[in-house]
Each structure stands twice: as structure tokens, then as C-alpha cells.
N, C-alpha and C. Protein backbone atom coordinates (compact mmCIF):
# COMPACT_ATOMS: atom_id res chain seq x y z
N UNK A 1 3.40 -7.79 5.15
CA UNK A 1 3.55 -8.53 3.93
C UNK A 1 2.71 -7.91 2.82
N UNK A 2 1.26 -7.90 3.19
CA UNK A 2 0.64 -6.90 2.17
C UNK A 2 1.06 -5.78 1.86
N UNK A 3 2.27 -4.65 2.69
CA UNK A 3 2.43 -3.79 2.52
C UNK A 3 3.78 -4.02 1.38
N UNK A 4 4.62 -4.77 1.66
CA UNK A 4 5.29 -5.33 0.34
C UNK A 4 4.92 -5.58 -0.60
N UNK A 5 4.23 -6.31 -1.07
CA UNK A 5 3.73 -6.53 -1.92
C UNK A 5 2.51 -5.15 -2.77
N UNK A 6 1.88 -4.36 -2.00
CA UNK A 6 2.24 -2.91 -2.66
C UNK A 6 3.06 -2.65 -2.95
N UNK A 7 4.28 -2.37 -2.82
CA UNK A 7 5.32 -1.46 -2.79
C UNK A 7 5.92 -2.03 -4.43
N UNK A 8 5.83 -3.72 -4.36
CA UNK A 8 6.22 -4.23 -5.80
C UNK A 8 5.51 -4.30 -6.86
N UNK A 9 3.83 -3.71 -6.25
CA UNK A 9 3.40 -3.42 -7.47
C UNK A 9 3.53 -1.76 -7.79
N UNK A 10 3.77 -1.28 -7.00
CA UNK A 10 3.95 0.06 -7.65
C UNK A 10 5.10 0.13 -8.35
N UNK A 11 6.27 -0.48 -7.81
CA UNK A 11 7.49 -0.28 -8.73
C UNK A 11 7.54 -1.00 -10.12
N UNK A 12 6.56 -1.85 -9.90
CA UNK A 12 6.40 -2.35 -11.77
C UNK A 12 5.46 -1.55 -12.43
N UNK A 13 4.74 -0.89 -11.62
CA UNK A 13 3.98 0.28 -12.66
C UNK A 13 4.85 1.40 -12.52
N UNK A 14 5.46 1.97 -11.76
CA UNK A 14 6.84 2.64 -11.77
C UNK A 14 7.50 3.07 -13.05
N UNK A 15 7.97 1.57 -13.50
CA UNK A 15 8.95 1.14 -14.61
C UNK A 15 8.46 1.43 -15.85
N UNK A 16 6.93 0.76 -15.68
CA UNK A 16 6.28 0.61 -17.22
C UNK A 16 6.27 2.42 -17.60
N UNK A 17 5.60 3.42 -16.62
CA UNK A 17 5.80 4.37 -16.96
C UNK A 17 6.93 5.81 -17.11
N UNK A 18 8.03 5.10 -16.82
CA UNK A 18 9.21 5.64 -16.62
C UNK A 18 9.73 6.14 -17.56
N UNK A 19 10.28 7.09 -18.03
CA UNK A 19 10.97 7.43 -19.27
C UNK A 19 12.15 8.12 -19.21
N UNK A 20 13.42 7.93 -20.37
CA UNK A 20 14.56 8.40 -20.25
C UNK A 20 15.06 8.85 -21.29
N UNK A 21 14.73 9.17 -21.80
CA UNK A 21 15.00 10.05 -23.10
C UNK A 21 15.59 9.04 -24.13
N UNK A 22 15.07 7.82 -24.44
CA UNK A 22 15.37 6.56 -25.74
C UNK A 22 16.64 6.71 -25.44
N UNK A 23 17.10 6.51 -24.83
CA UNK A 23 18.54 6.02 -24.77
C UNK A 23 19.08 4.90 -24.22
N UNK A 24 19.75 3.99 -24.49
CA UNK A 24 20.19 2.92 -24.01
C UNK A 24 21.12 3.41 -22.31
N UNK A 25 21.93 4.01 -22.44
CA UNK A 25 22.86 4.50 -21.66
C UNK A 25 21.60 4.96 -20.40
N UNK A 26 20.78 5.90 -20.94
CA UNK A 26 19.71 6.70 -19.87
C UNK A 26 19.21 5.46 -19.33
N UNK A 27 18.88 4.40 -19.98
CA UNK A 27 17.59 3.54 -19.63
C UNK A 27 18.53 2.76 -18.40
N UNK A 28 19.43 2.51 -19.03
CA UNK A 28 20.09 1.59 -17.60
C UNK A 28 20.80 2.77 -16.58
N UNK A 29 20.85 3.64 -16.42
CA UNK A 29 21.00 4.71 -15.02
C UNK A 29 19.52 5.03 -14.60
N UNK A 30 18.47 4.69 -15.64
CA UNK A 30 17.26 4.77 -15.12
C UNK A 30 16.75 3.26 -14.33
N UNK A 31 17.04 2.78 -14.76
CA UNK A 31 17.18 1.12 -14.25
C UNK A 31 18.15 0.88 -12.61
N UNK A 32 19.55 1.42 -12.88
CA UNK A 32 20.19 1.63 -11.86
C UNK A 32 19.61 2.64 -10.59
N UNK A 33 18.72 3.77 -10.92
CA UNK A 33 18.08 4.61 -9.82
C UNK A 33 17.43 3.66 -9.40
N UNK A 34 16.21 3.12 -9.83
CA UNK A 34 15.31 2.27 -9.61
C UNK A 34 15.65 0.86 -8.54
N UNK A 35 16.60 0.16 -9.05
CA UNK A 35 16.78 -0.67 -8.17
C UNK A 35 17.85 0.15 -6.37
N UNK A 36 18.37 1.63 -6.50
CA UNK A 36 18.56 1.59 -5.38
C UNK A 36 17.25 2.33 -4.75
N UNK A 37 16.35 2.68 -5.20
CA UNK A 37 15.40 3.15 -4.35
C UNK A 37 14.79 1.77 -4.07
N UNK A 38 14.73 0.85 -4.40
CA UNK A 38 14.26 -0.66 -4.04
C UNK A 38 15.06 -1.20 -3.08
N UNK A 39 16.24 -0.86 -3.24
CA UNK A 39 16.83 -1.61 -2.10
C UNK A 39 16.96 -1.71 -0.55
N UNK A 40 16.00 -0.72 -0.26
CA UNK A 40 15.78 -0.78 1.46
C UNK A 40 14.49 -1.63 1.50
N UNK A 41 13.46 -2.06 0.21
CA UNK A 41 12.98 -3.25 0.27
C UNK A 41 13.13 -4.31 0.23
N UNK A 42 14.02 -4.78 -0.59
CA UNK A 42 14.92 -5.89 0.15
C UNK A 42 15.61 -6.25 0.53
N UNK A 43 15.97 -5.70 1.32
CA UNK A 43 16.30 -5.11 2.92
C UNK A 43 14.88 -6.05 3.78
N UNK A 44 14.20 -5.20 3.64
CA UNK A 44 13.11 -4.87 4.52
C UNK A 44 12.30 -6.92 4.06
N UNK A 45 12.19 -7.17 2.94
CA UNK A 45 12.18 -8.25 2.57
C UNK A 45 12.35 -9.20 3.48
N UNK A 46 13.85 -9.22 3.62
CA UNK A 46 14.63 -10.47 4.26
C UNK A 46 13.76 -10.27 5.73
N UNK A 47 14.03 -8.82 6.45
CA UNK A 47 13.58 -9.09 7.73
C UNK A 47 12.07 -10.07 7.89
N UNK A 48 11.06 -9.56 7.04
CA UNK A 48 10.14 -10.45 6.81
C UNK A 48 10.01 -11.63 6.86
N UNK A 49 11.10 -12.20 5.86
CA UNK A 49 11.26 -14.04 5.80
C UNK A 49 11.41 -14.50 7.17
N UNK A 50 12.40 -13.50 7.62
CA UNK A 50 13.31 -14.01 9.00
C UNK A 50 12.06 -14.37 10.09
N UNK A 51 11.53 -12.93 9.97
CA UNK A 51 10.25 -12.96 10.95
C UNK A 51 9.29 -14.67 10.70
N UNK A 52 9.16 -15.18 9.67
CA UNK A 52 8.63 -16.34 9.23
C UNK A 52 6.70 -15.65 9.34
N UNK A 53 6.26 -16.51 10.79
CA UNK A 53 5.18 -16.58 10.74
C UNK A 53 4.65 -16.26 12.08
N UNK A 54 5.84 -15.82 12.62
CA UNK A 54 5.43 -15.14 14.31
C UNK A 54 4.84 -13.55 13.83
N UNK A 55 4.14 -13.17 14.17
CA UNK A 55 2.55 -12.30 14.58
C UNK A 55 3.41 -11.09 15.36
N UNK A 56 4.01 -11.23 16.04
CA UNK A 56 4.48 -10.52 16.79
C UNK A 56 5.42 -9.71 16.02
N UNK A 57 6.46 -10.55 15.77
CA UNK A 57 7.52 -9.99 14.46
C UNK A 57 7.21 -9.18 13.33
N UNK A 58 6.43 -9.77 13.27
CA UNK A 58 5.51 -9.28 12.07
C UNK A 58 4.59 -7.79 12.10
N UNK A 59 4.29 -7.42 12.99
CA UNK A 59 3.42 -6.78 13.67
C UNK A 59 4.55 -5.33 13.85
N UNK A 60 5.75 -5.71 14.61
CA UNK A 60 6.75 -4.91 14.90
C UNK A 60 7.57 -4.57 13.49
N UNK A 61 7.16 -5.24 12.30
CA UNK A 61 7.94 -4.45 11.37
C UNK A 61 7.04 -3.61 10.10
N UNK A 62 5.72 -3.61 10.91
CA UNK A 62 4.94 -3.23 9.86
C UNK A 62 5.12 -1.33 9.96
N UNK A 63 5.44 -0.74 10.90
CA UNK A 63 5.63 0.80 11.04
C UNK A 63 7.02 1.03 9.35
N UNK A 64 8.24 -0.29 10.20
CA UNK A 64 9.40 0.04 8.96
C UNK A 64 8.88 -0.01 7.89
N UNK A 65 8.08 -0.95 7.51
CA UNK A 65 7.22 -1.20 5.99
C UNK A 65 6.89 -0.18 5.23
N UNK A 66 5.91 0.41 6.02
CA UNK A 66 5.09 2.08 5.90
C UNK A 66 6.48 2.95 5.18
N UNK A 67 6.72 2.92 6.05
CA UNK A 67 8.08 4.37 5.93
C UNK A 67 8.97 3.86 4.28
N UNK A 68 9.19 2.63 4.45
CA UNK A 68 10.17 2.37 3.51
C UNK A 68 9.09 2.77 2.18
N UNK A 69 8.05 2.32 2.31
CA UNK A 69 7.19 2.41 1.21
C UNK A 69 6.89 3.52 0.62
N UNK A 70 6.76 4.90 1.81
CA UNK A 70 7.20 5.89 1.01
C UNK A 70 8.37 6.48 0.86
N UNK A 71 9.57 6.11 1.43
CA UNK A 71 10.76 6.63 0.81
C UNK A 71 11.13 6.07 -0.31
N UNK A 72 10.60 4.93 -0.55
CA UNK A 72 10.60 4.42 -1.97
C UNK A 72 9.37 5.25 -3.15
N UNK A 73 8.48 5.57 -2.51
CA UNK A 73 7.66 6.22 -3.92
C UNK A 73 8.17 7.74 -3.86
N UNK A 74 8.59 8.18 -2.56
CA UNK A 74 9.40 9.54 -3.27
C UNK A 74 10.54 9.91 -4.04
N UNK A 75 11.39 8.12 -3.62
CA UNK A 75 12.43 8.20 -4.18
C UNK A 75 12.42 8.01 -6.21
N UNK A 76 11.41 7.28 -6.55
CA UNK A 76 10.83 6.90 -7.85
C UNK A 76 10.27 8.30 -8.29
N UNK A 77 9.54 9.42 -7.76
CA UNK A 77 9.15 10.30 -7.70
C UNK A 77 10.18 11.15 -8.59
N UNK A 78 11.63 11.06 -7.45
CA UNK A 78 12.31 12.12 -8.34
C UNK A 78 12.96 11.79 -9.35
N UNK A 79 13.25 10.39 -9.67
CA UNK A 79 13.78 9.97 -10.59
C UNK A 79 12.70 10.33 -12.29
N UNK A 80 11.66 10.18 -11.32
CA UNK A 80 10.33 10.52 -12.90
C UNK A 80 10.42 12.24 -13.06
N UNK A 81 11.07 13.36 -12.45
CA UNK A 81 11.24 14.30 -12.01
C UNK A 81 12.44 14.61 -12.80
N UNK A 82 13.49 13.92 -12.83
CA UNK A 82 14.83 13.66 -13.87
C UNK A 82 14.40 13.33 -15.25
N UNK A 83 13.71 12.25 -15.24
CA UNK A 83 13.92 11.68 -16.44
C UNK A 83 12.38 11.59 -17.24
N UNK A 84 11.34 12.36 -17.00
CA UNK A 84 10.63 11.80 -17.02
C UNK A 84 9.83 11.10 -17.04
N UNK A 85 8.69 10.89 -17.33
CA UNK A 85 7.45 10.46 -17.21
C UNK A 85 6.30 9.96 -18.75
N UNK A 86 6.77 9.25 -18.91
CA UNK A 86 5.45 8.34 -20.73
C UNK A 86 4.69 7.53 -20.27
N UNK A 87 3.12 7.82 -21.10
CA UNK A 87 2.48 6.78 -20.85
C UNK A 87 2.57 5.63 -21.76
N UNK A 88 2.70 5.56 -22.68
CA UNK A 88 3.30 5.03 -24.32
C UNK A 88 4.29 5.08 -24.56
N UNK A 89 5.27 4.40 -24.27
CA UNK A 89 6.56 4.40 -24.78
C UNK A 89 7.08 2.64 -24.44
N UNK A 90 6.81 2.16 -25.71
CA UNK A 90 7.38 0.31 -25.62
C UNK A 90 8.53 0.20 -25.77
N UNK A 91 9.56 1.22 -26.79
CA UNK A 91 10.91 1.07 -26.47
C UNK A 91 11.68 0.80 -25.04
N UNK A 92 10.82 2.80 -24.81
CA UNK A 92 11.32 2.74 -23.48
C UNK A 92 11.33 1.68 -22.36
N UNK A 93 10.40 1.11 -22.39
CA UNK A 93 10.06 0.57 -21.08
C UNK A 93 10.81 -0.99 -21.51
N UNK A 94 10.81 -1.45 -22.40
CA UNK A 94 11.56 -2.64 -22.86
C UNK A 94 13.52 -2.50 -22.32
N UNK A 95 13.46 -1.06 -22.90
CA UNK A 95 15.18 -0.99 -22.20
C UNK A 95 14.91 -0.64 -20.93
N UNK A 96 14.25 -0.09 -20.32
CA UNK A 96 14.49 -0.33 -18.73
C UNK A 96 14.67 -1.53 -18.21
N UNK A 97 13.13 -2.23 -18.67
CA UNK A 97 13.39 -3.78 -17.94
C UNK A 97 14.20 -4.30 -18.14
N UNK A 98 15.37 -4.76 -19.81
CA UNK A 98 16.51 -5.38 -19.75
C UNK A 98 17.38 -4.74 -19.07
N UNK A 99 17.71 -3.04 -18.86
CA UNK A 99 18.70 -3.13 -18.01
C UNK A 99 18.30 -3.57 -16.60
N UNK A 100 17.21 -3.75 -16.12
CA UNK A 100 16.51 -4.18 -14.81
C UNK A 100 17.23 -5.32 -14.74
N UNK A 101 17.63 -6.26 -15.68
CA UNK A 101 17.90 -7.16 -15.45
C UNK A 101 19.58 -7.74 -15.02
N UNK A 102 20.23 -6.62 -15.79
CA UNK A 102 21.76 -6.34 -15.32
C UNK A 102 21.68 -6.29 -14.26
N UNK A 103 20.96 -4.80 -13.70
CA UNK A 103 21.30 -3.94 -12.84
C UNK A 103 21.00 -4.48 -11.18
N UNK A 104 19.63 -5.21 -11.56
CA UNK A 104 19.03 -5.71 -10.51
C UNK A 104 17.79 -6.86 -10.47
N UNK A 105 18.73 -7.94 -11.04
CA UNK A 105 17.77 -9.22 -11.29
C UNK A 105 16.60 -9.32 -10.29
N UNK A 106 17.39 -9.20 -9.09
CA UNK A 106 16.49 -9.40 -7.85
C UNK A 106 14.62 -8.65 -8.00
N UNK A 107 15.45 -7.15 -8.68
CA UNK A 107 13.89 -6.61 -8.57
C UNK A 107 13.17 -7.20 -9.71
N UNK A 108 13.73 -7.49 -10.99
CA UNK A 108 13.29 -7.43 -11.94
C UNK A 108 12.48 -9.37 -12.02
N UNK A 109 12.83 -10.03 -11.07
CA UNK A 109 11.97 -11.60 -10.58
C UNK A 109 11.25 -11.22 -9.86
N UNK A 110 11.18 -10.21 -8.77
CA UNK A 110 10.15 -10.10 -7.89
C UNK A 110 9.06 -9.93 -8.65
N UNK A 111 9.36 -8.82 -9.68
CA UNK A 111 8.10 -8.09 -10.35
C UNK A 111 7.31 -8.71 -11.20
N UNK A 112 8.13 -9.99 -11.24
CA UNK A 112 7.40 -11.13 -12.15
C UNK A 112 7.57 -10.89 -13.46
N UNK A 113 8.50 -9.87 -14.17
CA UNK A 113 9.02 -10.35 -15.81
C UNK A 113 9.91 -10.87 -16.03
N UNK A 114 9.31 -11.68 -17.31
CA UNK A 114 10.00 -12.49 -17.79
C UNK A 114 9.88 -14.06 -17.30
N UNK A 115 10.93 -13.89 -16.61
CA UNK A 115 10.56 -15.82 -16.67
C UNK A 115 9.94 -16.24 -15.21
């Protein structure tokens, strides 16, 4: 669970520093990469819930956790590798998150913006 909950804070610092060349069009295929490199987390999510509060379950999915966690920061990796990389950029990061929100509400509540 702690290892989730890394994984969603990196992808909201991810985002904030993400860049796509000011484009509306870029920002949501940058938005769209983003939520499928997320999506073997929730994936990985649900198994969690399922697991509830058994120790055991829990215990047995912490190796998948690991792994997913970095195929998810390599996968964010190359996307910052495509599209670059800003530390300052409020446009940018404003059109990511709304297309975050098309593209993939799911990530974009986990991460806690907005409402």
C-alpha cells in the first residue's frame, strides 16, 4: 500500500513537470501516455482492495508493486524523453491535467486535483 501510494506521488510530480511543446493536441497525447503507463496501477490497485486487510495477501503482492512501480517510472521516463521535460511551465501543466481529466479521470482523483 505504501508502495502505491509512492508510485501516485511520483506521477503527480510526473505531470507537474512534464512538457509538450504548448500544445493543446501534445498535452492530451501527453496526458493519454501518462494514464497508460498508470494503468497497470490500477490494475495493481484493485488487487489491493480485493486483498482488503489479510497480511498475507498483502505481503504476496508487494514483489508485483515493486516491479509495476518501476515500469511505471521508466515508462514516464520516456515519455519526458519525447516530449520533454519544464520546470516552469503553468500553461503546460494546466493542459495536461485537464486533458488528465478526459483521458483518465481515474488518475487524475487519485492524485487529488481538483475536486
Amino acid at each position: 500500500m505504501k508502495n502505491l501510494k509512492c508510485f501516485l506521488i511520483l506521477l503527480a510530480i510526473s505531470g507537474f513537470i512534464m512538457s509538450c511543446g504548448g500544445k493543446k493536441s501534445s498535452a492530451t497525447k501527453l496526458a493519454a501516455g501518462m494514464c497508460d503507463c498508470a494503468q497497470a496501477s490500477f490494475d495493481y490497485q484493485e488487487k489491493v482492495k480485493a486483498a482488503g486487510t489479510d497480511l498475507d495477501k498483502l505481503a504476496a503482492l508487494k514483489d508485483e508493486g515493486l516491479k509495476i512501480f518501476e515500469d511505471t517510472e521508466a515508462c514516464i521516463k520516456k515519455l519526458e524523453e519525447k516530449y520533454g521535460a519544464v520546470a516552469d511551465n503553468s500553461d503546460m501543466e494546466s493542459a495536461v491535467m485537464d486533458a488528465m481529466k478526459t483521458e483518465c479521470p481515474e488518475a487524475y482523483r487519485l492524485m487529488d486535483i481538483g475536486e
